[in-house]
Protein backbone atom coordinates (compact mmCIF):
# COMPACT_ATOMS: atom_id res chain seq x y z
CA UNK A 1 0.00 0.00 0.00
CA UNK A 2 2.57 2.33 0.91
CA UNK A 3 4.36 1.19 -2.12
CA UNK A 4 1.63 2.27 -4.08
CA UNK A 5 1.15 5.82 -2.36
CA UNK A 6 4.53 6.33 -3.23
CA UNK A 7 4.49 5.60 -6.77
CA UNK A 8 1.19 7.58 -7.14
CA UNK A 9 2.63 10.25 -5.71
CA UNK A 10 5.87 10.17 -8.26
CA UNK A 11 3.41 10.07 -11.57
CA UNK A 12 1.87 12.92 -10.01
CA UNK A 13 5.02 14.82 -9.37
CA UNK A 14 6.31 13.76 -13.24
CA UNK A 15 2.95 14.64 -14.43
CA UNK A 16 3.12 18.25 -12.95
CA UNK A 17 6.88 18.65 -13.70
CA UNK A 18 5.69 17.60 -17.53
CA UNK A 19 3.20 20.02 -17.57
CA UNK A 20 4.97 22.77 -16.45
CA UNK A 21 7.72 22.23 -18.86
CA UNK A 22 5.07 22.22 -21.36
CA UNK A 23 3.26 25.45 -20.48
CA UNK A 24 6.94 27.30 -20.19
CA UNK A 25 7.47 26.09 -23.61
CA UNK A 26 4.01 27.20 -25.04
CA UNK A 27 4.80 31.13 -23.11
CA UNK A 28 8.54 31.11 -25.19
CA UNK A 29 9.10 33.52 -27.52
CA UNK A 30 9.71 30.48 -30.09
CA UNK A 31 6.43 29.73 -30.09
CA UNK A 32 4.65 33.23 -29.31
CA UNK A 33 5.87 34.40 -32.68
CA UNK A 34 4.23 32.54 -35.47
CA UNK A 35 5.89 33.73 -38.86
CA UNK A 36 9.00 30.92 -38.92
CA UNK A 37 11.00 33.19 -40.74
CA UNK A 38 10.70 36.01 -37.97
CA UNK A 39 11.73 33.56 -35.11
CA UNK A 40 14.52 32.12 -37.73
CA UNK A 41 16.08 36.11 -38.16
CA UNK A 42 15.65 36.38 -34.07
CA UNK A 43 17.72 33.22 -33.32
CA UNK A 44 20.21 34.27 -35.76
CA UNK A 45 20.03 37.96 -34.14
CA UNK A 46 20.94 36.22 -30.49
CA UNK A 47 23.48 34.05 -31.89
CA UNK A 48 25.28 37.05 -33.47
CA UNK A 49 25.08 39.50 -30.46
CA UNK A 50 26.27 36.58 -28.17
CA UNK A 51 29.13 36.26 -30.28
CA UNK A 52 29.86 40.05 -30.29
CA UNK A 53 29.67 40.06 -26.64
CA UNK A 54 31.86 36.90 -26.09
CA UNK A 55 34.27 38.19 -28.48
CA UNK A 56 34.76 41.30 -26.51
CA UNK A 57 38.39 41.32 -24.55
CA UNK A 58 36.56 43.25 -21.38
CA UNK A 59 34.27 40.09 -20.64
CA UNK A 60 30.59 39.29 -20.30
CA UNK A 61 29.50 39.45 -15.97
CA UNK A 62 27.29 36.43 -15.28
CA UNK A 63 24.30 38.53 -15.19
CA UNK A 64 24.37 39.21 -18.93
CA UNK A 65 25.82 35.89 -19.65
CA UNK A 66 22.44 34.31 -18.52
CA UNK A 67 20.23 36.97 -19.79
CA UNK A 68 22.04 35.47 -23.33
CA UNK A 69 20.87 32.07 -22.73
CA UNK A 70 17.55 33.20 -21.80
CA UNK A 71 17.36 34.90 -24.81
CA UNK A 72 18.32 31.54 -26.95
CA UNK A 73 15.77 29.55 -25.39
CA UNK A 74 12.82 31.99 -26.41
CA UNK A 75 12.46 32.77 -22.67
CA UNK A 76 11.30 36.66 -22.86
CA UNK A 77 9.81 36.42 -19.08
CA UNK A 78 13.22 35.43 -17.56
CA UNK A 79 15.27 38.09 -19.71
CA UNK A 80 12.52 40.90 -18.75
CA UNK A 81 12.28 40.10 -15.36
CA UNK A 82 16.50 39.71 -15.51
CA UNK A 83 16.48 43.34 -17.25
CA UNK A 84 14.38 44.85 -14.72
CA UNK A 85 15.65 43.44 -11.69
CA UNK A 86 19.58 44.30 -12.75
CA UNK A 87 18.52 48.04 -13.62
CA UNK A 88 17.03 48.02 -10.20
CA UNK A 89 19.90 46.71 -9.09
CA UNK A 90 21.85 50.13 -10.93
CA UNK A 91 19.35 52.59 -9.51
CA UNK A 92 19.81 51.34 -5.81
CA UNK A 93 23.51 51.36 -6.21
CA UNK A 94 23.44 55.05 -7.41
CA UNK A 95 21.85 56.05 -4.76
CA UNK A 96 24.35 54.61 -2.21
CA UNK A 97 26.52 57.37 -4.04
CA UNK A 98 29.95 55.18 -3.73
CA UNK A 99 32.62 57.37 -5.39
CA UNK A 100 30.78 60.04 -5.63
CA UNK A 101 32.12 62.90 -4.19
CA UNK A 102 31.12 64.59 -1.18
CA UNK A 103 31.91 67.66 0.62
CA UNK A 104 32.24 67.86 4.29
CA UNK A 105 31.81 64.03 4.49
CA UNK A 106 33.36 61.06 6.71
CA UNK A 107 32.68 57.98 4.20
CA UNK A 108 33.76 60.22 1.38
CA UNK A 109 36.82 61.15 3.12
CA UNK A 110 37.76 57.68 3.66
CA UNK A 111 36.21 56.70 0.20
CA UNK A 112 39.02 59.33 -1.76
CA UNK A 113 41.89 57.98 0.85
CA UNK A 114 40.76 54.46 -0.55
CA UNK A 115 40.65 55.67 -4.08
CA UNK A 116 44.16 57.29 -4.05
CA UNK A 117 45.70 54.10 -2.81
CA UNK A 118 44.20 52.12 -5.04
CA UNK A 119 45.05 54.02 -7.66
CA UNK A 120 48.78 54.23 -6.89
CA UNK A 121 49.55 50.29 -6.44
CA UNK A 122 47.25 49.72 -9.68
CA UNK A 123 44.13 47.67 -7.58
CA UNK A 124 40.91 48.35 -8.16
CA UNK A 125 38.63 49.58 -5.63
CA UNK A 126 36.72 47.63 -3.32
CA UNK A 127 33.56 48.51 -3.92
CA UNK A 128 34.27 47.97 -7.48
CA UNK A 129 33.79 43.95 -6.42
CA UNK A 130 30.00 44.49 -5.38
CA UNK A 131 28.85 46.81 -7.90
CA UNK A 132 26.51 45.86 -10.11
CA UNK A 133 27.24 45.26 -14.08
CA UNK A 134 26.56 47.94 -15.90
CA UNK A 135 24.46 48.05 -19.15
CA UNK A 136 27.09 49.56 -21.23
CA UNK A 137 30.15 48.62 -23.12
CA UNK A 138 29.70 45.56 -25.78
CA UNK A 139 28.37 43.52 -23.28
CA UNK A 140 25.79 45.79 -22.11
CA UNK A 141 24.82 47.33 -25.73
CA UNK A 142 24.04 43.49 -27.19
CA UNK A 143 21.99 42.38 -24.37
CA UNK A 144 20.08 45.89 -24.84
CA UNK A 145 19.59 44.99 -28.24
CA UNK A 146 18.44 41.51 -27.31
CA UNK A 147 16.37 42.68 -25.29
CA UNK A 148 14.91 45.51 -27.55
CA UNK A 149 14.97 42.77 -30.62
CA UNK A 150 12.79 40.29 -28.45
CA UNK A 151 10.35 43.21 -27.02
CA UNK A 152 9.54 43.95 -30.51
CA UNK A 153 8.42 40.98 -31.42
CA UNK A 154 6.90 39.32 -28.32
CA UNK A 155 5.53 42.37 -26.99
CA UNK A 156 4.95 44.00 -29.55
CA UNK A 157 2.74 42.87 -32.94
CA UNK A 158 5.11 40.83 -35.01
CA UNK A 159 3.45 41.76 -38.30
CA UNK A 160 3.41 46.01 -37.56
CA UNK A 161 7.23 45.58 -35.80
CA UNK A 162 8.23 43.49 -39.42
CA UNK A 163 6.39 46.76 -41.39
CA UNK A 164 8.45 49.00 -39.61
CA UNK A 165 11.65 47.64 -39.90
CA UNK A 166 11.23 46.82 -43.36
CA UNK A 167 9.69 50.36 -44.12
CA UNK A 168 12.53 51.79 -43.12
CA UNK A 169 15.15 49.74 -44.37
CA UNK A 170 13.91 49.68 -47.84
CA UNK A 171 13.29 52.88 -48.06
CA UNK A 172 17.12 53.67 -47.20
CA UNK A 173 20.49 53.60 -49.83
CA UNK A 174 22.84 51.26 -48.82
CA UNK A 175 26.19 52.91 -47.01
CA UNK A 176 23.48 55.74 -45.31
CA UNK A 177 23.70 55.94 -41.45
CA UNK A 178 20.81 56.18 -39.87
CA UNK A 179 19.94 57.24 -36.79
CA UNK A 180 17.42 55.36 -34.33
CA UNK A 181 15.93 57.64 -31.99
CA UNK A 182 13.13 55.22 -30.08
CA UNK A 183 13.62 51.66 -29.51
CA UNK A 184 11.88 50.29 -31.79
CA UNK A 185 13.21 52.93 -34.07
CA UNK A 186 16.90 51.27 -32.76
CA UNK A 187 16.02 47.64 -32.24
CA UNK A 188 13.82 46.84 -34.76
CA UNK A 189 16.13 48.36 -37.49
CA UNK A 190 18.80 47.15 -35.62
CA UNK A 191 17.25 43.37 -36.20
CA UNK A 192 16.48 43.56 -39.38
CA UNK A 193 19.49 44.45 -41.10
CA UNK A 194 21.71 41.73 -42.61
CA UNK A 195 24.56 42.34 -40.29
CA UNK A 196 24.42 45.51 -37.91
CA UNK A 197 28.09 45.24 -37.22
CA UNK A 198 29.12 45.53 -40.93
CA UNK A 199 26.99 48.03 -41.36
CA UNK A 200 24.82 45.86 -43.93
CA UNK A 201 23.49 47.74 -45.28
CA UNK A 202 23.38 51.02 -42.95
CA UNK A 203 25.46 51.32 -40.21
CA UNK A 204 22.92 51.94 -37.15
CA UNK A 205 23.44 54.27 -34.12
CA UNK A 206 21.05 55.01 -31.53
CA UNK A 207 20.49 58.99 -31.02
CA UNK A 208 21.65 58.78 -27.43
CA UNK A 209 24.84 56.87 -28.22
CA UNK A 210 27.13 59.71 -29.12
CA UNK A 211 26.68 61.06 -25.36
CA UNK A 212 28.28 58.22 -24.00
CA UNK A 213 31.98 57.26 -23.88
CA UNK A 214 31.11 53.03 -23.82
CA UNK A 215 28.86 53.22 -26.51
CA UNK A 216 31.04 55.29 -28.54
CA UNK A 217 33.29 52.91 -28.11
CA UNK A 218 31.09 49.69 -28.83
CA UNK A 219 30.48 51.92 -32.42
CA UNK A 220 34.15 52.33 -33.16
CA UNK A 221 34.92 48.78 -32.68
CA UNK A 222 32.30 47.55 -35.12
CA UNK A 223 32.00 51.03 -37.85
CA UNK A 224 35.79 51.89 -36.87
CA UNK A 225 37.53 52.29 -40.35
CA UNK A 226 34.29 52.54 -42.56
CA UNK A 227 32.95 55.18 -41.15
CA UNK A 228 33.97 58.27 -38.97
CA UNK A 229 32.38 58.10 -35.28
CA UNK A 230 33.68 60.99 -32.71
CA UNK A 231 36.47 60.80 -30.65
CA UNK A 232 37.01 62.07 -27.14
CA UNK A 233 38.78 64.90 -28.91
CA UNK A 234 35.77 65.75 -30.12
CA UNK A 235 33.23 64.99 -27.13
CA UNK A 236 35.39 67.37 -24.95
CA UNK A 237 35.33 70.45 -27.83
CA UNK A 238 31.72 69.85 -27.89
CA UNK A 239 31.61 70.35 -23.91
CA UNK A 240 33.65 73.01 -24.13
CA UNK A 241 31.51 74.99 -26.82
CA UNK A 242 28.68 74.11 -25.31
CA UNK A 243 29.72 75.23 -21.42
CA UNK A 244 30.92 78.79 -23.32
CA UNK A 245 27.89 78.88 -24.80
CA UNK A 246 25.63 78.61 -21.56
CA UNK A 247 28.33 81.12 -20.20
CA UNK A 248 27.23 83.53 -22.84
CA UNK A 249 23.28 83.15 -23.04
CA UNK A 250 22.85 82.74 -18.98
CA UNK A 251 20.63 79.78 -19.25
CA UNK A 252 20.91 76.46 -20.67
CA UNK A 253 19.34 75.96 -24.23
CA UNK A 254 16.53 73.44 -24.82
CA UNK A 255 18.88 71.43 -26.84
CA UNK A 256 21.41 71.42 -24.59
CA UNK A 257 19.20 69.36 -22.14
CA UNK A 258 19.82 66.34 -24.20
CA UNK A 259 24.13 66.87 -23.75
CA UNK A 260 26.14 66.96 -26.76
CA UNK A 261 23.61 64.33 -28.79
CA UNK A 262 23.11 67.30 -31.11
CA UNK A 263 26.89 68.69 -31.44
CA UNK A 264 28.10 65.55 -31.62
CA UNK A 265 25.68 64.46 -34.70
CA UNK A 266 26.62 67.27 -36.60
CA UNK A 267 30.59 66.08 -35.85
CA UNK A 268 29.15 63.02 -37.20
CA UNK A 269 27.31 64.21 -40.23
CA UNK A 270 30.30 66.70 -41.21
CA UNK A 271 33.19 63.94 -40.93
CA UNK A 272 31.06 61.91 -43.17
CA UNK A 273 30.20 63.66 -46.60
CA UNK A 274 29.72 60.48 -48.78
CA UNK A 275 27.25 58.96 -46.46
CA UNK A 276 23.53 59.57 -46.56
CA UNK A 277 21.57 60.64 -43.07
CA UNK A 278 18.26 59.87 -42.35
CA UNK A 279 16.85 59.68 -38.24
CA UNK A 280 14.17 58.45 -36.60
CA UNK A 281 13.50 61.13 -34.55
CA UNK A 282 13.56 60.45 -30.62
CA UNK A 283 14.58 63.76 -29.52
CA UNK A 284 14.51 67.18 -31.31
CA UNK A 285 17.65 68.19 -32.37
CA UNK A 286 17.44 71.84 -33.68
CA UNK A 287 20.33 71.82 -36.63
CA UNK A 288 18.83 69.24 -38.23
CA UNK A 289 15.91 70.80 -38.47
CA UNK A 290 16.35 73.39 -41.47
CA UNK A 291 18.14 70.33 -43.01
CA UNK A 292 15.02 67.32 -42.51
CA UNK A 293 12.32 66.53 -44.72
CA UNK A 294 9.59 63.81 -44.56
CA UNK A 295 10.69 60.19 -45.87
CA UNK A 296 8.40 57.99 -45.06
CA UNK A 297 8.32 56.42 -41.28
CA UNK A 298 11.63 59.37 -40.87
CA UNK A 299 13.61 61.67 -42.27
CA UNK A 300 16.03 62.55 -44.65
CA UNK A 301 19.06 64.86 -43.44
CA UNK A 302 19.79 67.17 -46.47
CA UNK A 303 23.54 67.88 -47.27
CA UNK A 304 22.49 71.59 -46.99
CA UNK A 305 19.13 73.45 -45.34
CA UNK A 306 15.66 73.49 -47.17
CA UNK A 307 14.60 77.17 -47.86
CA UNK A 308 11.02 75.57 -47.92
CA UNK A 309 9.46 71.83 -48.04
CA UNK A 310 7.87 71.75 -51.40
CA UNK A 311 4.64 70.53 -52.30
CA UNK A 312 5.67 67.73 -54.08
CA UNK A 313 7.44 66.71 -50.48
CA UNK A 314 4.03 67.41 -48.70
CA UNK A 315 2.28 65.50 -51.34
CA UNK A 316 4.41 62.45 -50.99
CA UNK A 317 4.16 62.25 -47.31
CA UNK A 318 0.53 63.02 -47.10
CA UNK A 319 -0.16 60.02 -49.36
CA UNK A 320 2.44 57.79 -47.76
CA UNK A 321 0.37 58.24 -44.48
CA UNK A 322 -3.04 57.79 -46.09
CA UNK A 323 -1.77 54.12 -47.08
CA UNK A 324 -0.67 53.66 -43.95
CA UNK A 325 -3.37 54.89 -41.90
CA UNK A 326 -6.01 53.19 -44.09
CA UNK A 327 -5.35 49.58 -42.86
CA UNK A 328 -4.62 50.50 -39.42
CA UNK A 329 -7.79 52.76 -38.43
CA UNK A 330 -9.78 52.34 -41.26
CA UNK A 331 -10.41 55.68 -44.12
CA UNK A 332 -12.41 57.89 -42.13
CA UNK A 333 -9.86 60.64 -41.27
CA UNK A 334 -9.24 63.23 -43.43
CA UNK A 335 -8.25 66.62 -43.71
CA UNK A 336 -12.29 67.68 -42.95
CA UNK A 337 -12.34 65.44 -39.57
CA UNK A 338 -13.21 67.52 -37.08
CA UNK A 339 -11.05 67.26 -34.21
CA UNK A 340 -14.48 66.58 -32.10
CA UNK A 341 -15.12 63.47 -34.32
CA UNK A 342 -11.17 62.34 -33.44
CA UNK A 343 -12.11 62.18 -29.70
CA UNK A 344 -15.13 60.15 -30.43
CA UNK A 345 -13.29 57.71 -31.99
CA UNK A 346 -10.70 57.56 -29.20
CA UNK A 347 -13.19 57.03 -26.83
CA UNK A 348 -15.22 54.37 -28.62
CA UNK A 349 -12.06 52.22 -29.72
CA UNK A 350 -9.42 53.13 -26.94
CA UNK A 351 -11.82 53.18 -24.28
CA UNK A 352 -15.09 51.48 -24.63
CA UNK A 353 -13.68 49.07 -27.00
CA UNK A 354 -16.23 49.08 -29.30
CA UNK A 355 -15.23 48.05 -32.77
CA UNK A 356 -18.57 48.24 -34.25
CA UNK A 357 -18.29 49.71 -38.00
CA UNK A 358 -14.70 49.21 -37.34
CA UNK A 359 -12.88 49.19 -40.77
CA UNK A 360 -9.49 49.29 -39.35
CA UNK A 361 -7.31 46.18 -38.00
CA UNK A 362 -8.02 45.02 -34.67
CA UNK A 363 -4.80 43.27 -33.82
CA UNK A 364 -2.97 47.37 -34.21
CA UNK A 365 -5.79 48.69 -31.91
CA UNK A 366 -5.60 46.45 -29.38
CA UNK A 367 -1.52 46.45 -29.52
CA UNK A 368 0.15 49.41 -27.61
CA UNK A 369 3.55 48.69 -28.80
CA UNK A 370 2.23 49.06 -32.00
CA UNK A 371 0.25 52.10 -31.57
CA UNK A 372 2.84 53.71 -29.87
CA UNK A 373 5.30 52.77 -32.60
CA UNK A 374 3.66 54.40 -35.71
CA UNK A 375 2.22 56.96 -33.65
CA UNK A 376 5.34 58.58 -32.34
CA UNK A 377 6.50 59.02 -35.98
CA UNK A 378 3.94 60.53 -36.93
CA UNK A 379 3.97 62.88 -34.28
CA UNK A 380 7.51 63.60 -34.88
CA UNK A 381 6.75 64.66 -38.68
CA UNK A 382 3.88 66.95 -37.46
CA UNK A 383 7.05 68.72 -35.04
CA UNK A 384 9.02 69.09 -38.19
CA UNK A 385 5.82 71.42 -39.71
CA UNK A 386 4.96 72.99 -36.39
CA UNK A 387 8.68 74.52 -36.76
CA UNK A 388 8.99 75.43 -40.11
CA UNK A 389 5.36 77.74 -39.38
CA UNK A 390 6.67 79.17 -36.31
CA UNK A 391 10.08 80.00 -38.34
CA UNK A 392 8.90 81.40 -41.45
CA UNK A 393 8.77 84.96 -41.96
CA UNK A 394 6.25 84.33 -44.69
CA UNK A 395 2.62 83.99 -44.16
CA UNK A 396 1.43 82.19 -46.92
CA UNK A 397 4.35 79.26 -45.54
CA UNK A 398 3.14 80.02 -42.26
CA UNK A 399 -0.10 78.77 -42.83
CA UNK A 400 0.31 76.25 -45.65
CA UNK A 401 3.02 74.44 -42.93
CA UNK A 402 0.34 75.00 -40.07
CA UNK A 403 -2.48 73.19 -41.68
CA UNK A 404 0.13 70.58 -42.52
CA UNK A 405 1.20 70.64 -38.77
CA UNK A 406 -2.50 70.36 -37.54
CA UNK A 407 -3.42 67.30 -39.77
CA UNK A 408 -0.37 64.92 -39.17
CA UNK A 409 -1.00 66.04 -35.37
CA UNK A 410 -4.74 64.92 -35.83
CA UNK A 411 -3.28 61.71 -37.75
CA UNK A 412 -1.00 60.94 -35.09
CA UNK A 413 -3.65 61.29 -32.17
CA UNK A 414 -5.82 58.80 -33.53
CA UNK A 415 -3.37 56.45 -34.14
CA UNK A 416 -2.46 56.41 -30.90
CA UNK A 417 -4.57 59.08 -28.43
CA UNK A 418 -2.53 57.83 -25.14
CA UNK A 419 1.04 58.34 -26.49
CA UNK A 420 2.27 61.16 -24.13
CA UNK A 421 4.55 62.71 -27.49
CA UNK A 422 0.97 62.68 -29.43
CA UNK A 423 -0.78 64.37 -27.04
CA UNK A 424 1.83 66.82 -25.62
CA UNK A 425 2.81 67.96 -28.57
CA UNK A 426 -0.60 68.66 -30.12
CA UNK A 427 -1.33 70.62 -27.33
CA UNK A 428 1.30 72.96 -26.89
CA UNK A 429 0.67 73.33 -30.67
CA UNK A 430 -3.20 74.05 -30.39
CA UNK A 431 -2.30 76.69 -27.51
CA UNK A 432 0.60 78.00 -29.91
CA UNK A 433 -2.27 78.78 -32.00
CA UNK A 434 -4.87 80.24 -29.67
CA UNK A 435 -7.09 77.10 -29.63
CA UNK A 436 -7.36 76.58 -26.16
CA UNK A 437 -11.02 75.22 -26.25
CA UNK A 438 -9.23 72.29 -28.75
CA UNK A 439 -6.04 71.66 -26.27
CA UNK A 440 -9.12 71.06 -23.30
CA UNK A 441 -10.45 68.39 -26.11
CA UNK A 442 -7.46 67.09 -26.30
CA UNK A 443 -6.23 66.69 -22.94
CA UNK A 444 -9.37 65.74 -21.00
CA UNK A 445 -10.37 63.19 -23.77
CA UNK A 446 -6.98 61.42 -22.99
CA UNK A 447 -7.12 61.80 -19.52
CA UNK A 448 -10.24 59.52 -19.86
CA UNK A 449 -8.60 56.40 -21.49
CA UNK A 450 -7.55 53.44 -18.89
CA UNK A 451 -3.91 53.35 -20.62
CA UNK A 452 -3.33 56.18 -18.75
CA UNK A 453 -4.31 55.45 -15.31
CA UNK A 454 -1.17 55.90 -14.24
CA UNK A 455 0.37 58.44 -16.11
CA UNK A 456 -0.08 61.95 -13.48
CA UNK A 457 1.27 64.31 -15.62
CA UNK A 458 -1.23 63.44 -18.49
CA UNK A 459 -4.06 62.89 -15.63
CA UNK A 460 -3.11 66.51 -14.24
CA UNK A 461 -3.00 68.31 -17.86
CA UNK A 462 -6.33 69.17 -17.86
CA UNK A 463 -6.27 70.88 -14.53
CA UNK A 464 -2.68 72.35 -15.64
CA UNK A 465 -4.63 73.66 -18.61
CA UNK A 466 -7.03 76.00 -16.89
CA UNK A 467 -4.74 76.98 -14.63
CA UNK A 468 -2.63 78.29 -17.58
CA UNK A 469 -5.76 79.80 -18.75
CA UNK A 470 -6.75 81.97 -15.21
CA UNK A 471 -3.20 82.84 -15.60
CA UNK A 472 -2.76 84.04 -19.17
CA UNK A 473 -6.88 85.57 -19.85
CA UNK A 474 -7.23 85.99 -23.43
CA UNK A 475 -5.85 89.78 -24.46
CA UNK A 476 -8.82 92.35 -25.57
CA UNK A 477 -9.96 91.94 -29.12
CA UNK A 478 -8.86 88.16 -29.38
């Protein structure tokens, strides 16, 4: 009898150990993702980053080592909960604030007595031995892009993450550098291409990377030779420049908020004359501006500054967006929408969820990464228009680029109403233009969706709003 107990109690165990293995296998990525060839270019993308990363002289710290073989096995729970829990890991070791210095401090003191030894007889310090590994150098950078390739795909709608990459990287020369701005605007591109690290066929930089010493670094040892990336030469002129030029105006620019991302593009773009430029934009940079015009998902980076953007460049991007928007939301919105039938939409599909006379696709509704992802560029076009009216000295281009502003804005809300660039930017341009009443629209109907339950600035706009308004009473006569 006991015999038997036991035994039961074994088939049980196997049974539950079988099923478990089962139901982990179902949840991987491997099986998540059903186009064969998209899980076929992701296993390829793992092997090649691992690679990269083992190849590296400095090492790969266990922590990333097992995020890589969570990434072959398809396992995108383990490498997101690894990702989160080892930038946690970063943000509580910040705050302890070793070798940091400190004024008027006893650890500190003790801390740069400790540092100057170490120093001198070449050890390295002892904190150095429980510090966390940092997300940066090759290491780091591959298991980001891992990790960005992966959230694409799994998180993210597999057949709007494949459009986007392949959007863009069609729509490029081969030998351009481009730019990636967001991450999918990084990672997806990043993926798709035949071989990042040759630069086949663009070599691929992320707009924060230039900031960054390690990731100028990780750059140089894969574009080193083919293509010209900064040096520290450079990074400290730009910091230089830029410190003399806060020195002169008394306050810091808005461009300047982002570091030298902007002076050292231009480096960048300057040092390489053959090349081809477009960006994904994830930040405004404001010398690129004069120089950009629409291409599709992005932008091109003219050699030289665009007096105007020509009609036939309006043309072309208005009915590059129609196409796109057509599938994704349906046909409905056009350049007669009123901004009142927008917000009705957004609150029948984004909110109630009611997809009745729905012509659009269900599967890009219902997907925030998605949403999000066209969205943002979008958005970012609409900027590009919003600056060129508030910059011309014309007012015929004034108004001809603030319509244009006003419908990719429109365009770009319905695609996505709870993106916090869509909405943030459309209002500041609606108030540029006097239209408070539409800004309120704006702002309280996206205060009502659930994705934003807990976002508080975009909850606290609407209130922010008429306070601006008690503040700043319309002027007599307007």
């Amino acid at each position: 009898m006991k015999k038997r107990l036991v035994a039961a109690l074994l088939l049980v165990l196997i049974a539950a150990l079988v099923l478990h293995s089962y139901a982990k296998a179902k949840r991987s990525a491997w099986n998540v993702i059903k186009n064969p060839e998209t899980v076929q270019m992701l296993k390829g993308f793992v092997a090649a980053k691992k690679a990269q990363a083992y190849a590296d002289t400095n090492g790969v710290p266990p922590e990333i080592r097992a995020m890589f073989k969570y990434a072959e096995r398809g396992d995108w729970q383990a490498l997101s909960n690894s990702v989160s829990e080892l930038k946690e890991r970063i943000s509580y070791w910040d705050s302890l604030g070793y070798g940091m210095p400190r004024s008027n401090d006893y650890r500190g003191a003790v801390e740069d007595l400790i540092s100057e030894v170490a120093k001198k007889v070449g050890s390295p310090l002892p904190w150095d031995y429980w510090a966390p590994p940092r997300l940066k150098g090759t290491a780091g950078e591959t298991i980001k892009e891992v990790y960005g390739a992966l959230d694409a795909f799994v998180t993210g709608d597999e057949k709007y993450s494949t459009e986007f990459g392949r959007e863009i990287i069609d729509s490029i020369p081969a030998g351009s550098i481009y730019f990636g701005g967001s991450d999918p605007g990084r990672f997806i591109v990043t993926t798709m291409c035949k071989s990042q690290p040759d630069g086949n066929p663009l070599f691929t930089l992320g707009q924060n990377s230039l900031d960054d010493k390690t990731c100028r670094d990780y750059l140089r040892s894969m574009y080193g030779g083919k293509i010209y990336i900064p040096t520290e030469a450079d990074w400290e002129k730009c910091l230089k420049d830029s410190l003399a030029e806060i020195e002169a105006r008394r306050q810091v620019s808005n461009e300047l908020v982002y570091g030298l991302r902007g002076p050292l593009a231009k480096i960048l773009f300057d040092k390489n004359p053959a090349n081809d430029f477009f960006v994904e934009e994830g930040f405004p940079i404001e010398w690129m501006y004069s120089h950009l015009e629409p291409h599709g998902l992005i932008f091109k980076i003219n050699r030289q500054p665009l007096s105007e953007l020509s009609d036939e460049i309006i043309q072309r991007d208005r009915a590059y967006w129609r196409k796109s928007l057509v599938p994704k939301i349906g046909g409905w919105l056009t350049n007669e929408t009123s901004l009142a039938a927008i917000a009705g939409f957004a609150k029948k599909v984004f909110s109630q969820h009611d997809l009745e006379g729905f012509t659009g696709d269900a599967r890009f509704v219902q997907n925030e990464y998605a949403g999000r992802m066209f969205s943002r560029e979008r958005a970012a076009i609409a900027g590009l228009y919003a600056w060129r009216a508030s910059h011309s000295t014309n007012d015929s281009e004034k108004q001809r680029m603030t319509r244009e502003a006003d419908f990719a804005f429109r365009q770009a809300w319905a695609l996505c109403p709870y993106l916090p660039e869509a909405e943030y930017r459309y209002v500041n341009f609606l108030l540029a233009q006097n239209r408070f009443a539409h800004a309120m629209l704006v702002a309280e109907t996206t205060a009502g969706l659930p994705q934003v339950k807990n976002d508080e600035f975009t909850l606290q706009l609407p209130a922010q709003l008429k306070q601006w308004q008690k503040d700043n009473p319309p002027k007599p006569g307007n």
